[in-house]
C-alpha atoms as a PDB file:
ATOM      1  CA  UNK A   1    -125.277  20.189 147.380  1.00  0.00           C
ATOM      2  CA  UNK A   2    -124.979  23.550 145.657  1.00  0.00           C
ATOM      3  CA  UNK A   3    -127.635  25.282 148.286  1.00  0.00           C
ATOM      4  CA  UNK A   4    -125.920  23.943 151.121  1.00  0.00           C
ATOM      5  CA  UNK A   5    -123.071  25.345 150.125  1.00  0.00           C
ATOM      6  CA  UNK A   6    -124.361  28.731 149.386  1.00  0.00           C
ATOM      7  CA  UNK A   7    -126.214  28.842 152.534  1.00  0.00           C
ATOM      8  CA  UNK A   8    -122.763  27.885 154.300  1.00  0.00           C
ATOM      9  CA  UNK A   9    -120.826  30.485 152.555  1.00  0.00           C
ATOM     10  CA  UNK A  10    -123.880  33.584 152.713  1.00  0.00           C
ATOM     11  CA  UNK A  11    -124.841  33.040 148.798  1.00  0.00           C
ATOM     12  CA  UNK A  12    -121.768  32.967 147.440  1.00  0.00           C
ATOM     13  CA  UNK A  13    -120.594  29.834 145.356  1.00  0.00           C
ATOM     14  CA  UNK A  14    -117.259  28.087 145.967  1.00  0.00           C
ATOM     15  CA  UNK A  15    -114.052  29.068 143.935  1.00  0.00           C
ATOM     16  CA  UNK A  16    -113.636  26.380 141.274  1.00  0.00           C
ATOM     17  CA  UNK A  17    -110.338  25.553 139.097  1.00  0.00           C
ATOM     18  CA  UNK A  18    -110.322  25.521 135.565  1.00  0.00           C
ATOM     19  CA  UNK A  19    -111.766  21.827 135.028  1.00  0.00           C
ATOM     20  CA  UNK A  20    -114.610  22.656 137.217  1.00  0.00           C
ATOM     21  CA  UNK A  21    -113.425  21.307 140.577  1.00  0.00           C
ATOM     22  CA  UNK A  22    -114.772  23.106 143.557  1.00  0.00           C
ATOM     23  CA  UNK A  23    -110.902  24.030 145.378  1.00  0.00           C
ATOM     24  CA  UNK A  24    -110.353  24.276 148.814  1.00  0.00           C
ATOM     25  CA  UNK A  25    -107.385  25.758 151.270  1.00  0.00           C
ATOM     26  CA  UNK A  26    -105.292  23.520 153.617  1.00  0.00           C
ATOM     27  CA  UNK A  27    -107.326  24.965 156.194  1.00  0.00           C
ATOM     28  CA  UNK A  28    -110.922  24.202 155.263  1.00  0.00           C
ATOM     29  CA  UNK A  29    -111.810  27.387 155.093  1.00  0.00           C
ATOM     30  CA  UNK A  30    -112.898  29.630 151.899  1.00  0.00           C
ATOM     31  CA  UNK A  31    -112.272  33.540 151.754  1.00  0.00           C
ATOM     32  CA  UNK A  32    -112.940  36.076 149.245  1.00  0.00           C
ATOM     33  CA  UNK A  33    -112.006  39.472 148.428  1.00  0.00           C
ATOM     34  CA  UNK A  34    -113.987  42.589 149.270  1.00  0.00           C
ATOM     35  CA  UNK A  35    -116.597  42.861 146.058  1.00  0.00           C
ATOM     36  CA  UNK A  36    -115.498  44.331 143.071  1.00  0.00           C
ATOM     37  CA  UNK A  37    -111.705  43.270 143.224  1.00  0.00           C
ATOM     38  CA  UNK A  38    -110.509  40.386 140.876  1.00  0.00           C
ATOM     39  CA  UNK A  39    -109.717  37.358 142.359  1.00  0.00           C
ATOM     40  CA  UNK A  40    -106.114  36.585 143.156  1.00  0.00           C
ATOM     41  CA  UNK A  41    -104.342  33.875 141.409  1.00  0.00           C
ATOM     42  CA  UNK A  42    -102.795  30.679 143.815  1.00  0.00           C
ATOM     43  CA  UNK A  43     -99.872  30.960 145.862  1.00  0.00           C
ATOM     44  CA  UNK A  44     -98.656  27.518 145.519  1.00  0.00           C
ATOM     45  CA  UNK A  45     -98.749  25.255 142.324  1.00  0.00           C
ATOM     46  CA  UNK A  46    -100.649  22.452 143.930  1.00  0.00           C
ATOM     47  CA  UNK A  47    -103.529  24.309 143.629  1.00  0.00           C
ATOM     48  CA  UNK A  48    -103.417  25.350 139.851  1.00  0.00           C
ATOM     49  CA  UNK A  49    -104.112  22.228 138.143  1.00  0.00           C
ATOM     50  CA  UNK A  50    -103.028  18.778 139.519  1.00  0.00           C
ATOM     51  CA  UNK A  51    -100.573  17.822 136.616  1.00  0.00           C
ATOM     52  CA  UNK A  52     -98.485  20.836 138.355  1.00  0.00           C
ATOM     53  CA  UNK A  53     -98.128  22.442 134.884  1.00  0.00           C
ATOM     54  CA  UNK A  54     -98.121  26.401 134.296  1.00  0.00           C
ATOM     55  CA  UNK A  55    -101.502  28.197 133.647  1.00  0.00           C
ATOM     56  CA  UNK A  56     -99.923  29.499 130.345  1.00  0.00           C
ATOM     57  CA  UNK A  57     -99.559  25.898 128.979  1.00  0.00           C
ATOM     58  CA  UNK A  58    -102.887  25.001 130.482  1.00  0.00           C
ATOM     59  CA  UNK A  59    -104.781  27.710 128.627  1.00  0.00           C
ATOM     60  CA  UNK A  60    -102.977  26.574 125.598  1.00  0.00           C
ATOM     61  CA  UNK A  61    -104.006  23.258 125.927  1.00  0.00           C
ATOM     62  CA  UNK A  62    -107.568  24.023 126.827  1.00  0.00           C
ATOM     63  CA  UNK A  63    -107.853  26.424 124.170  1.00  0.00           C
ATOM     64  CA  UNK A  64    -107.047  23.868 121.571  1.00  0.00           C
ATOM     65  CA  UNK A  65    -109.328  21.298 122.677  1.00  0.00           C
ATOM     66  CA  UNK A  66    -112.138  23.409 122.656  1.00  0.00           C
ATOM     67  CA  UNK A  67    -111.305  24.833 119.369  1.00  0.00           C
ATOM     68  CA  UNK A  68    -113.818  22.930 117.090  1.00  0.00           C
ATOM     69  CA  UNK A  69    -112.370  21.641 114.062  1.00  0.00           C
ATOM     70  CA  UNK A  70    -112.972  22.831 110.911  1.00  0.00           C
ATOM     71  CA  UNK A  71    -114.551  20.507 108.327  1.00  0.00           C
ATOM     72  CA  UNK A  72    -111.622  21.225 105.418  1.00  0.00           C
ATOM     73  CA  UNK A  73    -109.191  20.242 108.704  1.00  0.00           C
ATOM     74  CA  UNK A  74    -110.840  17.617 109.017  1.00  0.00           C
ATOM     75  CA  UNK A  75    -111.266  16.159 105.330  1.00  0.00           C
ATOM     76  CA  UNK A  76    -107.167  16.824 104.841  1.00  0.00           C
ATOM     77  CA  UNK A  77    -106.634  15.032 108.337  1.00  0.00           C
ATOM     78  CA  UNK A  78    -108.201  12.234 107.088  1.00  0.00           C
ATOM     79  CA  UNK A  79    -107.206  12.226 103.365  1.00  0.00           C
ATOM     80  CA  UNK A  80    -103.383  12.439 105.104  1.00  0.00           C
ATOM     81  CA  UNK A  81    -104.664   9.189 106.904  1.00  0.00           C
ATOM     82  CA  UNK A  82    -105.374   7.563 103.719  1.00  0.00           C
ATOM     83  CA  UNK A  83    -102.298   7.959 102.417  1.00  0.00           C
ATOM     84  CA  UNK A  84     -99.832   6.736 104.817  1.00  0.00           C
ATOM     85  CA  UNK A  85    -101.959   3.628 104.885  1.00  0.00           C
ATOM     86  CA  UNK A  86    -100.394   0.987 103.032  1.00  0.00           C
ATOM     87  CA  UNK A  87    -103.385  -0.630 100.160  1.00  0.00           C
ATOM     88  CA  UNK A  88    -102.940  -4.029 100.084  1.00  0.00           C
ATOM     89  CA  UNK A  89    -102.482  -5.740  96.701  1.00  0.00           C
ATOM     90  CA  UNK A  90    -105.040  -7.174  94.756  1.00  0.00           C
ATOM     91  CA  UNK A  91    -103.190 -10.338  94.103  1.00  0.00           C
ATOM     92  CA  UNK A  92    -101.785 -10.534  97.766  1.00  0.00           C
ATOM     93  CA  UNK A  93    -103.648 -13.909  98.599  1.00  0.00           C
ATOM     94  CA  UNK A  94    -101.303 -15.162  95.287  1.00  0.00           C
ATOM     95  CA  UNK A  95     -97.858 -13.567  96.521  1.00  0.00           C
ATOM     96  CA  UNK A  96     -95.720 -15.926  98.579  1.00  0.00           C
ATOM     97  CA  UNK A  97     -94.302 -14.165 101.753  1.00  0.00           C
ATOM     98  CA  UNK A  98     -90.619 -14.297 102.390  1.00  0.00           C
ATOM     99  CA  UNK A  99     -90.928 -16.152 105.781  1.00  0.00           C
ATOM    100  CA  UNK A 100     -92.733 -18.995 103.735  1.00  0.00           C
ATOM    101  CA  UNK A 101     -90.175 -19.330 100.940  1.00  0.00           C
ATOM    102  CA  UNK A 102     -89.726 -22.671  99.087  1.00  0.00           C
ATOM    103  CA  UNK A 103     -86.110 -24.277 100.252  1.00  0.00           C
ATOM    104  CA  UNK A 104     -85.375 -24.380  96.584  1.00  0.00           C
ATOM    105  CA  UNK A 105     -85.351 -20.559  96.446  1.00  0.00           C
ATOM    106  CA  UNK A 106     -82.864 -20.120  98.906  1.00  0.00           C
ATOM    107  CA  UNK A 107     -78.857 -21.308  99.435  1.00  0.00           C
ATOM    108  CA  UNK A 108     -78.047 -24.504  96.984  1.00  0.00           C
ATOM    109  CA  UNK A 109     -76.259 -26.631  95.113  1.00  0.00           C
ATOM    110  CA  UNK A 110     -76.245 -28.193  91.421  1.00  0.00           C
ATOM    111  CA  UNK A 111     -74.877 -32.021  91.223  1.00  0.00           C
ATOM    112  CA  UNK A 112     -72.376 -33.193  88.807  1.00  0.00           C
ATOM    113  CA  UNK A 113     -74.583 -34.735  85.670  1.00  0.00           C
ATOM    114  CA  UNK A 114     -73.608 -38.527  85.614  1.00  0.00           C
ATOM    115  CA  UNK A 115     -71.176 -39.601  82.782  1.00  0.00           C
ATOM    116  CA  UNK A 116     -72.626 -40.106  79.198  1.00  0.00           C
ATOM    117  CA  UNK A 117     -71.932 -43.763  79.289  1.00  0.00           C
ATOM    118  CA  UNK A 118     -74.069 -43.704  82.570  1.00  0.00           C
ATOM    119  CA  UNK A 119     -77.031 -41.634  80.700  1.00  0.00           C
ATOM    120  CA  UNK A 120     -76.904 -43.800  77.847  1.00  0.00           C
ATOM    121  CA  UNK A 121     -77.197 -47.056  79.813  1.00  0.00           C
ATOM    122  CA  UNK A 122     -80.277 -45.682  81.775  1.00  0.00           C
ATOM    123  CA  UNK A 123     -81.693 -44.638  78.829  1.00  0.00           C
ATOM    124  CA  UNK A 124     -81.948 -48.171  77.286  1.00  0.00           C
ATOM    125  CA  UNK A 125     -85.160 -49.961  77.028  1.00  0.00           C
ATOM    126  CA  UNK A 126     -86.300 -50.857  80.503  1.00  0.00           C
ATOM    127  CA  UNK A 127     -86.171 -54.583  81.144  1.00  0.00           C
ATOM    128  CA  UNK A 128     -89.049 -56.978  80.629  1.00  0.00           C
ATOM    129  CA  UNK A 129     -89.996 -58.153  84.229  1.00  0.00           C
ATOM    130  CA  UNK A 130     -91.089 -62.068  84.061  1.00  0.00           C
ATOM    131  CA  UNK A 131     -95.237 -62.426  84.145  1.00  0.00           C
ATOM    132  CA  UNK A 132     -96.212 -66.295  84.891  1.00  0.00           C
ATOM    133  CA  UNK A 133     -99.917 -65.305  85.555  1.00  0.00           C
ATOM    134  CA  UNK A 134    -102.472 -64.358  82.906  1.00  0.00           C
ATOM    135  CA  UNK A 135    -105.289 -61.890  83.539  1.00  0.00           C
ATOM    136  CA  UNK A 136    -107.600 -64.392  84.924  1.00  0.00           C
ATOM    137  CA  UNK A 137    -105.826 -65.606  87.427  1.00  0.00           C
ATOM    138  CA  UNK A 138    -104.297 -62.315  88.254  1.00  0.00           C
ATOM    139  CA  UNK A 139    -108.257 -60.896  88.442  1.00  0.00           C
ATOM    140  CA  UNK A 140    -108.492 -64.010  90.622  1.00  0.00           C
ATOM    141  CA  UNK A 141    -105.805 -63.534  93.457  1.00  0.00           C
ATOM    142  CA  UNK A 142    -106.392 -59.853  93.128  1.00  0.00           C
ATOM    143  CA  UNK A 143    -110.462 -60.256  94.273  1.00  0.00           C
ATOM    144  CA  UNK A 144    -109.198 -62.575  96.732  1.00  0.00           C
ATOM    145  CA  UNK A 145    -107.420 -59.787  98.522  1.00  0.00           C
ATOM    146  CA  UNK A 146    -110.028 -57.305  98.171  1.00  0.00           C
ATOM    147  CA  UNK A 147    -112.658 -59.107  99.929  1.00  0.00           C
ATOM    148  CA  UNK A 148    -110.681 -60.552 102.321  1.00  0.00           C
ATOM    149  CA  UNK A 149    -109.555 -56.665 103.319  1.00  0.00           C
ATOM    150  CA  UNK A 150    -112.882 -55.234 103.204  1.00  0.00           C
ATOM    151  CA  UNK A 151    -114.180 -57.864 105.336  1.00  0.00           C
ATOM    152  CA  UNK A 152    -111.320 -56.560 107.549  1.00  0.00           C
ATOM    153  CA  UNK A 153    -112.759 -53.145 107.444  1.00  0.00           C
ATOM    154  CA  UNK A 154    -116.126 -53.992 108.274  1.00  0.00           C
ATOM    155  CA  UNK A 155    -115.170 -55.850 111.644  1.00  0.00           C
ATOM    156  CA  UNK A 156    -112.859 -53.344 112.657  1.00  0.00           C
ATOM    157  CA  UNK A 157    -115.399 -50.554 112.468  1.00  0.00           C
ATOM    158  CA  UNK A 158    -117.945 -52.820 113.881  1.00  0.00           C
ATOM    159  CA  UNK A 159    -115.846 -54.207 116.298  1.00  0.00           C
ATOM    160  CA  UNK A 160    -114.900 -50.898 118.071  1.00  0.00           C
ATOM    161  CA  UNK A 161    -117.851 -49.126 116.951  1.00  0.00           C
ATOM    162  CA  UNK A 162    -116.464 -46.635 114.510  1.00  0.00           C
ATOM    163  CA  UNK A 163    -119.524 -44.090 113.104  1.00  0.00           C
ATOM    164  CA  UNK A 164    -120.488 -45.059 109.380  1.00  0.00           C
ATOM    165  CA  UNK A 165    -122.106 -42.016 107.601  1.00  0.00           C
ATOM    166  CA  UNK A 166    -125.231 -41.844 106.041  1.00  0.00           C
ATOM    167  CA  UNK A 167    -125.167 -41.314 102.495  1.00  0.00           C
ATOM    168  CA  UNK A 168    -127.895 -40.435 100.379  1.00  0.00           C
ATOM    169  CA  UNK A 169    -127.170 -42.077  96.825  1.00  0.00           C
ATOM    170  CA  UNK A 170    -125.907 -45.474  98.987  1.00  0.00           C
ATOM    171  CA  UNK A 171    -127.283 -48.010 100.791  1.00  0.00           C
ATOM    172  CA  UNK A 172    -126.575 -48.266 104.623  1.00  0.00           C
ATOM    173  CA  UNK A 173    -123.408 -50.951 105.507  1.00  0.00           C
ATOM    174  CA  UNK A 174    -124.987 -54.213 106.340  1.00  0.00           C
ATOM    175  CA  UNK A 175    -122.009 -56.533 104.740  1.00  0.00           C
ATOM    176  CA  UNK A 176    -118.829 -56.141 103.263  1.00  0.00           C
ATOM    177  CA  UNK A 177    -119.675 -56.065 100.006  1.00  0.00           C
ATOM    178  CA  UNK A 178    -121.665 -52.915 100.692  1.00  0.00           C
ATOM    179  CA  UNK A 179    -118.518 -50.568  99.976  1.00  0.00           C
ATOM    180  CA  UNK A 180    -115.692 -51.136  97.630  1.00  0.00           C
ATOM    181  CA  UNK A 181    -112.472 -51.671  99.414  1.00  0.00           C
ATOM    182  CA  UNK A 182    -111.395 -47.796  98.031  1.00  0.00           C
ATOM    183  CA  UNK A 183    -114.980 -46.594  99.899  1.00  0.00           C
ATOM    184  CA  UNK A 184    -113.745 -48.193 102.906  1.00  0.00           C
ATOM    185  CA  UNK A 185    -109.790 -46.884 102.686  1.00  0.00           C
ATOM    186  CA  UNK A 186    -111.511 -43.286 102.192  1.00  0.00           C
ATOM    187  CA  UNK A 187    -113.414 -44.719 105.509  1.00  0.00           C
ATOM    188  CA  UNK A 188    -110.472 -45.657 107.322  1.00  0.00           C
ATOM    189  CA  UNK A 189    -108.449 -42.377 106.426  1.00  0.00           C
ATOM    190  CA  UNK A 190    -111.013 -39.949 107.822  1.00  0.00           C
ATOM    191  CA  UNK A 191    -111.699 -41.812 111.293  1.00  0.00           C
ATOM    192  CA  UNK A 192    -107.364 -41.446 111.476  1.00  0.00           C
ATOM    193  CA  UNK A 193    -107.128 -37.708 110.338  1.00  0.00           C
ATOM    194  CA  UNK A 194    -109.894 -37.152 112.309  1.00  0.00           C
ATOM    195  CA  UNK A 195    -108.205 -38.640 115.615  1.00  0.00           C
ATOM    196  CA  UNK A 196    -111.395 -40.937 115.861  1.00  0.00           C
ATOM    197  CA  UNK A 197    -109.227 -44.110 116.231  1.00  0.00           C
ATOM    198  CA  UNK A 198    -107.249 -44.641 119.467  1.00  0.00           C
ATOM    199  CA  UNK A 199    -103.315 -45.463 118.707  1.00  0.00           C
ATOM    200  CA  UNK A 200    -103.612 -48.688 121.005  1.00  0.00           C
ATOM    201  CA  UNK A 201    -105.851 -50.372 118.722  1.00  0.00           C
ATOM    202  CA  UNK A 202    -103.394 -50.371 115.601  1.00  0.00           C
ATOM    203  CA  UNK A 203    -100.416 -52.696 115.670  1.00  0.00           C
ATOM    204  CA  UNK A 204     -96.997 -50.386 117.410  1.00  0.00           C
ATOM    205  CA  UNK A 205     -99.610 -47.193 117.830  1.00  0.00           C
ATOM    206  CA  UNK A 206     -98.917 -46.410 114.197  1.00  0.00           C
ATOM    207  CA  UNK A 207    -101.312 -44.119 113.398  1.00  0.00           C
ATOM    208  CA  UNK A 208     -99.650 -42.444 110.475  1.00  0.00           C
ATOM    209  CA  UNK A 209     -98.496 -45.444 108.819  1.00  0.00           C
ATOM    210  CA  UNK A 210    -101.747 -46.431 108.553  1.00  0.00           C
ATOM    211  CA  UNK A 211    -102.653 -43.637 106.275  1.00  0.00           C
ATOM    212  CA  UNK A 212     -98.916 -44.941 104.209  1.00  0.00           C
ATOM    213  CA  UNK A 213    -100.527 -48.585 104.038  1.00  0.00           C
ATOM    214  CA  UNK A 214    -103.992 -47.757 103.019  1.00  0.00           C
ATOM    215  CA  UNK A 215    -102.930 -45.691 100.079  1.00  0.00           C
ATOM    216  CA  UNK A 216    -100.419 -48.726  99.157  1.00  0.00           C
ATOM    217  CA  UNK A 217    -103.225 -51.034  99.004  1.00  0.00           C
ATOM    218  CA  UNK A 218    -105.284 -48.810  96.585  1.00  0.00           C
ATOM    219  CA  UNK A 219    -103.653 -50.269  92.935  1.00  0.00           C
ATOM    220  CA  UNK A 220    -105.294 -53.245  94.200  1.00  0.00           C
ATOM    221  CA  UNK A 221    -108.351 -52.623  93.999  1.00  0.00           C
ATOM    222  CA  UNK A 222    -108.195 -50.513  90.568  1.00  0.00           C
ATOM    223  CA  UNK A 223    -106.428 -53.865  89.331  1.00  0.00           C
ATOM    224  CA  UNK A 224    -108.981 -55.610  90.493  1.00  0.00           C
ATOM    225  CA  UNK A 225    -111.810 -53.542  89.248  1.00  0.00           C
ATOM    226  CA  UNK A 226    -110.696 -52.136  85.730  1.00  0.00           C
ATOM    227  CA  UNK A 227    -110.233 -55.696  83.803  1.00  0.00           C
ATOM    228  CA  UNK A 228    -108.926 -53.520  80.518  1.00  0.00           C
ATOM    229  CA  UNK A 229    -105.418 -52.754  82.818  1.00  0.00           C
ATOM    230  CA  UNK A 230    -102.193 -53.949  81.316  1.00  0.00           C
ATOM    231  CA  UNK A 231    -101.111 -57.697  82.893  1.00  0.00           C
ATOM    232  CA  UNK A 232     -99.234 -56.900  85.803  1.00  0.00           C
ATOM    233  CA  UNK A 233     -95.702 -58.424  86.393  1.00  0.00           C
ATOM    234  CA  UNK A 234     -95.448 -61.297  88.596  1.00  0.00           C
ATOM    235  CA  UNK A 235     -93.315 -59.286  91.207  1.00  0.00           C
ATOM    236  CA  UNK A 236     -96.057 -56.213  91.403  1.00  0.00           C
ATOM    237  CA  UNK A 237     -98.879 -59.047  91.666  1.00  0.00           C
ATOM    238  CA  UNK A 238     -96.689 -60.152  94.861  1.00  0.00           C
ATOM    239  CA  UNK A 239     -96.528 -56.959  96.165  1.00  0.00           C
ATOM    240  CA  UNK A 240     -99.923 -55.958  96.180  1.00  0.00           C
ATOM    241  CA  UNK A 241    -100.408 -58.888  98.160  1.00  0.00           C
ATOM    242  CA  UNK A 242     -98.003 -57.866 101.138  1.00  0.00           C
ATOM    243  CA  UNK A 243     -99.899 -54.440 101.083  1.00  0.00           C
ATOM    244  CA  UNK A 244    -102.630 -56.551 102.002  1.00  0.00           C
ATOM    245  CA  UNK A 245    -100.896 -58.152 104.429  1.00  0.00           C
ATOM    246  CA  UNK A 246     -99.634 -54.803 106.152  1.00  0.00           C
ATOM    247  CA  UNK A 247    -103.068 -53.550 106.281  1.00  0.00           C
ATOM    248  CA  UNK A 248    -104.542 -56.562 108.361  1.00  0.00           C
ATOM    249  CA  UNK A 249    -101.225 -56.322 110.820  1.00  0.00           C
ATOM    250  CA  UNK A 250    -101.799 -52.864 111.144  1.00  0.00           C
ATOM    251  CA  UNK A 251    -105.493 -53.241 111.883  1.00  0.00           C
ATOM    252  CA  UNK A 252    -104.417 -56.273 114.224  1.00  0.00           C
ATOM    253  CA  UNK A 253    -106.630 -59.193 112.119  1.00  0.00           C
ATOM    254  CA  UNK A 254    -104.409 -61.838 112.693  1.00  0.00           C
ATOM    255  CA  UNK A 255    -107.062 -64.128 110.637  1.00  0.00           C
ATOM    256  CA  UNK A 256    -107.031 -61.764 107.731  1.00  0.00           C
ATOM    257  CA  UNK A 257    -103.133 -61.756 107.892  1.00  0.00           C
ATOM    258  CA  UNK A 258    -102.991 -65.003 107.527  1.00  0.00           C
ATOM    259  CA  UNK A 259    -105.295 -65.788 105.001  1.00  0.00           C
ATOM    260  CA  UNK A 260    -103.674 -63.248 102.839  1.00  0.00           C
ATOM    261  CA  UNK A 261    -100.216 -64.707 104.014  1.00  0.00           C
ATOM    262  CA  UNK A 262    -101.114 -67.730 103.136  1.00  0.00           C
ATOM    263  CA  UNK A 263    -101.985 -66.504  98.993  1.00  0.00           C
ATOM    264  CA  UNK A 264     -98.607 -65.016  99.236  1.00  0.00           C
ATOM    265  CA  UNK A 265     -96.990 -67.999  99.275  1.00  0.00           C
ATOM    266  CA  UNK A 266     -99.607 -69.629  96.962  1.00  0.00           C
ATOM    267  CA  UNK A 267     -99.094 -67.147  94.542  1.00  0.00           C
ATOM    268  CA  UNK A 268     -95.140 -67.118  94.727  1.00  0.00           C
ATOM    269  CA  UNK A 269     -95.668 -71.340  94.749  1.00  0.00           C
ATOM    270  CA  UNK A 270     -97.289 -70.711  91.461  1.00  0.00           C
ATOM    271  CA  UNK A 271     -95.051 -68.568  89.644  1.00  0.00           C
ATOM    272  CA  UNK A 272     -92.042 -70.321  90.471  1.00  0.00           C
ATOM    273  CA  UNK A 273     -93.598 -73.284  89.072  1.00  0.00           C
ATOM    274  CA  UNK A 274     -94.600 -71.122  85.647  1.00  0.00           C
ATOM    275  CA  UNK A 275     -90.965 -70.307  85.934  1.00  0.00           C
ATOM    276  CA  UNK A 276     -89.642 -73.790  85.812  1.00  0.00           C
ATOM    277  CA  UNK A 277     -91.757 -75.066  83.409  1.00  0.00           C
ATOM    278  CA  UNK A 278     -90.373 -72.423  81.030  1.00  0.00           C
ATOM    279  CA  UNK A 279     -87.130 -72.783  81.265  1.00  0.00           C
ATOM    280  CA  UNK A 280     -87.601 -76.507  80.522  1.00  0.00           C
ATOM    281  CA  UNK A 281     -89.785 -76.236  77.481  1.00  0.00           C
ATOM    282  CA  UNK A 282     -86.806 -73.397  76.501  1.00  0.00           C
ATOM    283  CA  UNK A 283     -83.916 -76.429  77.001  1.00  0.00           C
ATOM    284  CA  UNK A 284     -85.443 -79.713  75.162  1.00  0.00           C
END
């Protein structure tokens, strides 16, 4: 490119601009001045540098850029830098941040303390809830409901062919009996939090009440399991039945909700007929 160019023009190189861009007239054409006389600047603006500024301000600008930057410049420049950035705390991962404020912390309200003769009654010795059932037979109807509700476990995983994992100090799931009923509760709670089990299969799509039932049912088991417990009451040994019974309707067993409906009512049978027999050996 360059020697056609000097051939075209007799030897003489183009007239370039100040960012080394080869300029040319409207009319294609180049001209110089007789050698020895200075070039003459450009008529028009268009042709001094294509962000139309003045050639003062241009030399300014390109002086400055080419002006190479002293290394105490550049040690203050970046000390300044250093500075103006903020240093985060060392305890910032402790600090809570205003847009995550407890509700406590902000706008509230104190209640009116109840009336001393309120306090004082509430502060009485709690009441002694009736218990019918001894430990035996309360061991008895509680193992009842834990097998029945890890057998419900076991076909529900099986039946829709939930993944068991593999652990090392336990031997692989062939029955039931394989996993306490708290193994398989831990079982059932990861396959929900882990959106492994389909809403249609549970009883009204309730996905997060099974997580609510699962932990309900838990005492059982612990009652069951720890024999050195204190008896339970006759209404608690009731009601760790029905969590029983929610677990199988929300697994959709109908057979294990009946069987355990059906100790339900043995149960209650039985303590009302503890009850009675009481209150006549009370009244000869």
């Amino acid at each position: 490119m360059e020697f056609d160019l000097q051939t075209r023009y007799h030897g003489a190189p183009p007239p370039m601009d100040t960012r080394n861009h080869m300029m040319s007239p409207p009319g294609g054409r180049l001209s110089y001045p007789p050698t020895g006389q200075p070039l003459q600047p450009p008529r028009t603006h268009e042709w001094s540098h294509p962000a139309h500024l003045p050639q003062n301000a241009l030399r300014r600008d390109l002086g400055t850029m080419s002006t190479p930057e002293s290394p105490e410049y550049i040690m203050e420049r970046n000390s300044r830098r250093a500075a103006e950035k903020p240093t985060a705390s060392p305890h910032y991962h402790s600090q809570r941040r205003t847009s995550n404020r407890d509700e406590f912390d902000g706008p509230h309200q104190l209640l009116e303390p109840p009336s001393a003769q309120a306090i004082a009654a509430q502060d009485k010795e709690l009441p002694q809830l009736p218990t019918n059932l001894d430990a035996s037979e309360q061991d008895k109807i509680l193992h009842k409901v834990n097998d029945r509700l890890s057998q419900c476990a076991y076909d529900f995983v099986a039946k829709y062919q939930f993944r068991v994992p593999i652990e090392q100090d336990k031997r692989p799931v062939k029955v039931p009996s394989d996993r306490e009923w708290t193994e398989w509760v831990h079982l059932l709670k990861r396959l929900a939090t882990t959106r492994r089990i389909p809403a249609h299969l549970l009883y009204n799509r309730q996905i997060k009440q099974l997580i609510t039932v699962l932990e309900n049912s838990l005492e059982m088991r612990h009652a069951a399991k720890h024999q050195s417990r204190p008896v339970k009451d006759d209404r608690n040994v009731l009601q760790l039945i029905s969590a029983g019974i929610q677990v199988a309707k929300i697994l959709k067993d109908s057979s294990a909700m009946q069987f355990l409906d059906c100790l339900y009512v043995d149960t209650e049978k039985l303590i009302l007929e503890r009850r009675g027999r009481r209150v006549r050996f009370a009244n000869p």
